[in-house]
Protein backbone atom coordinates (compact mmCIF):
# COMPACT_ATOMS: atom_id res chain seq x y z
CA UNK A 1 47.64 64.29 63.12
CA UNK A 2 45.58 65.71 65.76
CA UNK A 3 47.84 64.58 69.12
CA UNK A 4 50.91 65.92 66.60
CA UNK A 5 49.29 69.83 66.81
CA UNK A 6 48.25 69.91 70.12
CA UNK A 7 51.53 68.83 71.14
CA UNK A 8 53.29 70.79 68.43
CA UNK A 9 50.82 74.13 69.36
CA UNK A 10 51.51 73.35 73.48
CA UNK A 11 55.52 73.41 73.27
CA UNK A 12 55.30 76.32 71.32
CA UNK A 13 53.17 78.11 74.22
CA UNK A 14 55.49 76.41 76.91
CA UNK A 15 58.57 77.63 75.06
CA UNK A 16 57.00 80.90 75.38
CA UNK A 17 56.01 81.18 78.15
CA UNK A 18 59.84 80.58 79.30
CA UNK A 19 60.53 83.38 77.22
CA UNK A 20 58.23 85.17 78.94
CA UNK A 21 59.01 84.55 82.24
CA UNK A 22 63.24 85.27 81.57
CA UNK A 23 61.56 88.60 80.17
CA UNK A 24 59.75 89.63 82.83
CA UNK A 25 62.63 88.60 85.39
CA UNK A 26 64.97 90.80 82.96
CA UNK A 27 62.75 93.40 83.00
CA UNK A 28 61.75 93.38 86.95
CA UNK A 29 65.83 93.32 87.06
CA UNK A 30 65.90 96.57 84.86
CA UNK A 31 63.29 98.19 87.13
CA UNK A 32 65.12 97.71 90.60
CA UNK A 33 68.50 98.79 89.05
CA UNK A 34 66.83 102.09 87.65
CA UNK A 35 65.14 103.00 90.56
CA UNK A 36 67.82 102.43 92.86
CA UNK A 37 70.18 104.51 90.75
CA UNK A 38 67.54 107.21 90.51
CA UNK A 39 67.40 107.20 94.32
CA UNK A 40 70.81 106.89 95.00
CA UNK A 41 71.99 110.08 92.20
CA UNK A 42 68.94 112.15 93.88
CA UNK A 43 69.99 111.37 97.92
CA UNK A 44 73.49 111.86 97.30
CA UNK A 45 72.33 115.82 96.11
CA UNK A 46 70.33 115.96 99.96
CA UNK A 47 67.61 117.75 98.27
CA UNK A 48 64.64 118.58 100.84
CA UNK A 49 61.77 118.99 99.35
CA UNK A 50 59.90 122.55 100.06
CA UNK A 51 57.97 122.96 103.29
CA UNK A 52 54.37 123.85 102.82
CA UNK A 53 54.32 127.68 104.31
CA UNK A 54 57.17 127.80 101.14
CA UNK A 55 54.40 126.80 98.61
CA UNK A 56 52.61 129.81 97.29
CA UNK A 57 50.30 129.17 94.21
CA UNK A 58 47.99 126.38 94.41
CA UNK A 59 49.59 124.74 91.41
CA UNK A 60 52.81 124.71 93.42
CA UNK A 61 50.90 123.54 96.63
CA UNK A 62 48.97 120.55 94.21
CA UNK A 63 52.93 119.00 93.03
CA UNK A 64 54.18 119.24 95.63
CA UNK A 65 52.40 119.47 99.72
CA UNK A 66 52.58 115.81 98.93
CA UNK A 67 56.08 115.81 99.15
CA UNK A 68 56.84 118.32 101.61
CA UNK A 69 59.82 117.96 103.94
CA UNK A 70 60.85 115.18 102.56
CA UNK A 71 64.59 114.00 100.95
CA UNK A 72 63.95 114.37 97.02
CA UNK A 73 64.66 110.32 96.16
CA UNK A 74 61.92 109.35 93.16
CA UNK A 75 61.91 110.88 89.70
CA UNK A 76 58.04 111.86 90.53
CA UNK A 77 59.39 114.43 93.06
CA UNK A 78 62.23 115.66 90.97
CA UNK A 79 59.80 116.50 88.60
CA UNK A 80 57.55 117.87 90.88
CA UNK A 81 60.21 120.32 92.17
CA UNK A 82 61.66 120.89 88.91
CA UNK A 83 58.33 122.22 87.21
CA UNK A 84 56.78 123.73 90.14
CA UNK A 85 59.52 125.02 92.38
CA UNK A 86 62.92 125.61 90.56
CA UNK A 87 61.24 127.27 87.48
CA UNK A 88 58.64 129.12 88.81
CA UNK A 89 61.34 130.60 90.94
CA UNK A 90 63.73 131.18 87.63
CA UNK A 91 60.35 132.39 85.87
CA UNK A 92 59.29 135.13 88.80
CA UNK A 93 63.50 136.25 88.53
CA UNK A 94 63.68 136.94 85.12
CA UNK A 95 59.86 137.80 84.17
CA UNK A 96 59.36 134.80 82.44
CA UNK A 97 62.24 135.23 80.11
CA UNK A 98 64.33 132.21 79.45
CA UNK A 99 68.13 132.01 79.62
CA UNK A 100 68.65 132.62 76.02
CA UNK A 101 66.65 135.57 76.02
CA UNK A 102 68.30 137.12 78.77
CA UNK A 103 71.54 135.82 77.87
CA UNK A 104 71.29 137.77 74.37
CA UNK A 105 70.41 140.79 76.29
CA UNK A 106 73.25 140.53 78.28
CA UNK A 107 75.93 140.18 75.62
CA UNK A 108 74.30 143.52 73.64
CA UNK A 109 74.50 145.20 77.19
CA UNK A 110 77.59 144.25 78.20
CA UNK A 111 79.13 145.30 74.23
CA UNK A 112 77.26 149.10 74.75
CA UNK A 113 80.11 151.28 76.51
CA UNK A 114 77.43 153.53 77.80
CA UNK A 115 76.00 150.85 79.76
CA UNK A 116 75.42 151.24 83.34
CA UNK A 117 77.82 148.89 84.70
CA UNK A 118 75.25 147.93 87.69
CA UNK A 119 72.81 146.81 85.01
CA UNK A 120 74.77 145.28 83.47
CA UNK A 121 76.48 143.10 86.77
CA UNK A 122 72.89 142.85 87.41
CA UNK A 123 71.88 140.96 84.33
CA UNK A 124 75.09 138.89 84.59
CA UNK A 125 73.83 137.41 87.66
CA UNK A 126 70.65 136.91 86.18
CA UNK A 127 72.09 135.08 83.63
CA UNK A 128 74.03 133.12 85.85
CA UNK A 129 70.96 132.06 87.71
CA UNK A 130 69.14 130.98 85.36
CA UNK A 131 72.05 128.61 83.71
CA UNK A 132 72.29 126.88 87.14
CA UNK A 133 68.53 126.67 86.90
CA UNK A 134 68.29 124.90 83.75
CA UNK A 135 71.32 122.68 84.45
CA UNK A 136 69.77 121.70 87.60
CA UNK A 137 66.07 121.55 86.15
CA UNK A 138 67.24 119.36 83.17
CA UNK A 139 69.48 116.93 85.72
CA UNK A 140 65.94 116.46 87.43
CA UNK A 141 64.16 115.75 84.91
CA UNK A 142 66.41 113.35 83.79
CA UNK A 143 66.15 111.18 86.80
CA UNK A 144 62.17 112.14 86.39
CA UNK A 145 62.73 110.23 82.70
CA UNK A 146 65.04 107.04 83.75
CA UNK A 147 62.39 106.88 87.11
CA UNK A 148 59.21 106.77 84.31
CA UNK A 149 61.65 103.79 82.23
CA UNK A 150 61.58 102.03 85.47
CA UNK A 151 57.94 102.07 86.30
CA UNK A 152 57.47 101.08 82.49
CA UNK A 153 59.39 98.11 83.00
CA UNK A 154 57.39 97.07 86.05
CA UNK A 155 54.48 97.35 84.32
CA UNK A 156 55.96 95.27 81.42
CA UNK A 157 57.13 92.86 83.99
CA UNK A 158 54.06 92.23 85.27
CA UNK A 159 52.37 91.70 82.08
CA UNK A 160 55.56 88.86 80.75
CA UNK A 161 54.55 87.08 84.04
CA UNK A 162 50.77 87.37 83.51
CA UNK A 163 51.24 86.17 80.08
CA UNK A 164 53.40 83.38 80.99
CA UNK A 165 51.15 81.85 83.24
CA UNK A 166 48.67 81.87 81.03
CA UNK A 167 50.43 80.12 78.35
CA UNK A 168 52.02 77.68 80.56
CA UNK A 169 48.47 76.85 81.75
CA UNK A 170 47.21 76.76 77.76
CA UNK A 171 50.26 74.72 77.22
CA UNK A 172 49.79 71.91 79.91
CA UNK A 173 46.00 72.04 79.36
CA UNK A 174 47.37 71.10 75.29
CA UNK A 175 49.59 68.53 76.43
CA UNK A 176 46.37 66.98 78.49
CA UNK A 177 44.16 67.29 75.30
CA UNK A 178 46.61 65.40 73.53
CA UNK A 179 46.62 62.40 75.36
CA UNK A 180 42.96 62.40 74.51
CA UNK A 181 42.66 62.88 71.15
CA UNK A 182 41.62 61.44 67.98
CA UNK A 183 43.62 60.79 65.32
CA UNK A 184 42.33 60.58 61.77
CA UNK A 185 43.84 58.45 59.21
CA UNK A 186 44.52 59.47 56.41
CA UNK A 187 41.49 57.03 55.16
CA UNK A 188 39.12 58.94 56.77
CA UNK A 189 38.95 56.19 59.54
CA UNK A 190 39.23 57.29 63.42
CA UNK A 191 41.74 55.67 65.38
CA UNK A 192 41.36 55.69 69.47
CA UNK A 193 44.16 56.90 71.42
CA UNK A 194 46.34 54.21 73.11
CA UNK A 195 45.51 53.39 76.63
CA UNK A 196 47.97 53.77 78.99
């Protein structure tokens, strides 16, 4: 009964550990595609990142002197830009007001005949800005989300192989024990294992 669970308990871990390892190639699979569709959306845009004398708070300079000069490829800097660069720019432009706000000022204005119409033009624009900022923020920080799914998956990769090889070396150190082992009878008797 003995040599029946080890062997029963050691194909069970070797079973899994197959699983394991067709998970972590699926998953190292699902990493690589990610990232190279992450790079691929962000180069095609030809993004630079900013250049340091462009960097004016030390929060900006902290996200992003790491990145400076460089073509925007990995979610990391898309974030990084996005946070730091695009919407403290957007923030400074409308006084920290966000595109709703101004956007609902904008429609009032632009309803009032006694409006001045250069205000009004001038709030427009603002507006405007501040649309393409979001649009462009939130397509950033997209690829910033897909490029965090794809270091997740590495990471999960890397534990399904881990984990596989230590089942596979559990199960073939089962299958070993096996050959050694005892069985009892049901009469309480030992019986030897057979030699080979």
């Amino acid at each position: 009964m003995r040599k029946f669970i080890d062997q029963l308990i050691s194909w069970t871990g070797l079973v899994l550990a197959v699983v394991l390892l067709v998970a972590g190639g699926l998953l190292t699979y699902a990493s690589s595609f990610v990232n190279q569709n992450v790079s691929d959306q962000l180069s095609q845009q030809r993004i630079t990142m900013p250049a340091a004398e462009r960097l004016e708070t030390q929060e900006q300079k902290d996200a992003l002197l790491q990145y400076a000069g460089q073509e925007m490829t990995t979610g990391d800097q898309a974030k990084a830009f996005a946070d730091q660069y695009i919407l403290v720019h957007m923030n400074a432009a409308s006084d920290n007001r966000t595109y709703e706000e101004v956007s609902g000022e904008f429609i009032k204005l632009s309803k009032d005949p006694n409006a001045n119409a250069d205000e009004v033009k001038a709030l427009g624009d603002l507006r405007q800005t501040l649309f393409m900022g979001n649009t462009l923020r939130g397509m950033l920080l997209q690829a910033y989300a897909f490029g965090t799914m794809a270091k997740i998956a590495s990471i999960a990769a890397i534990g399904a192989f881990v984990a596989a090889g230590v089942l596979l070396v559990l199960a073939l150190l089962g299958f070993r024990h096996s050959k050694t082992a005892k069985d009892v009878l049901p009469s309480g008797s030992v019986r030897e294992p057979a030699r080979v």
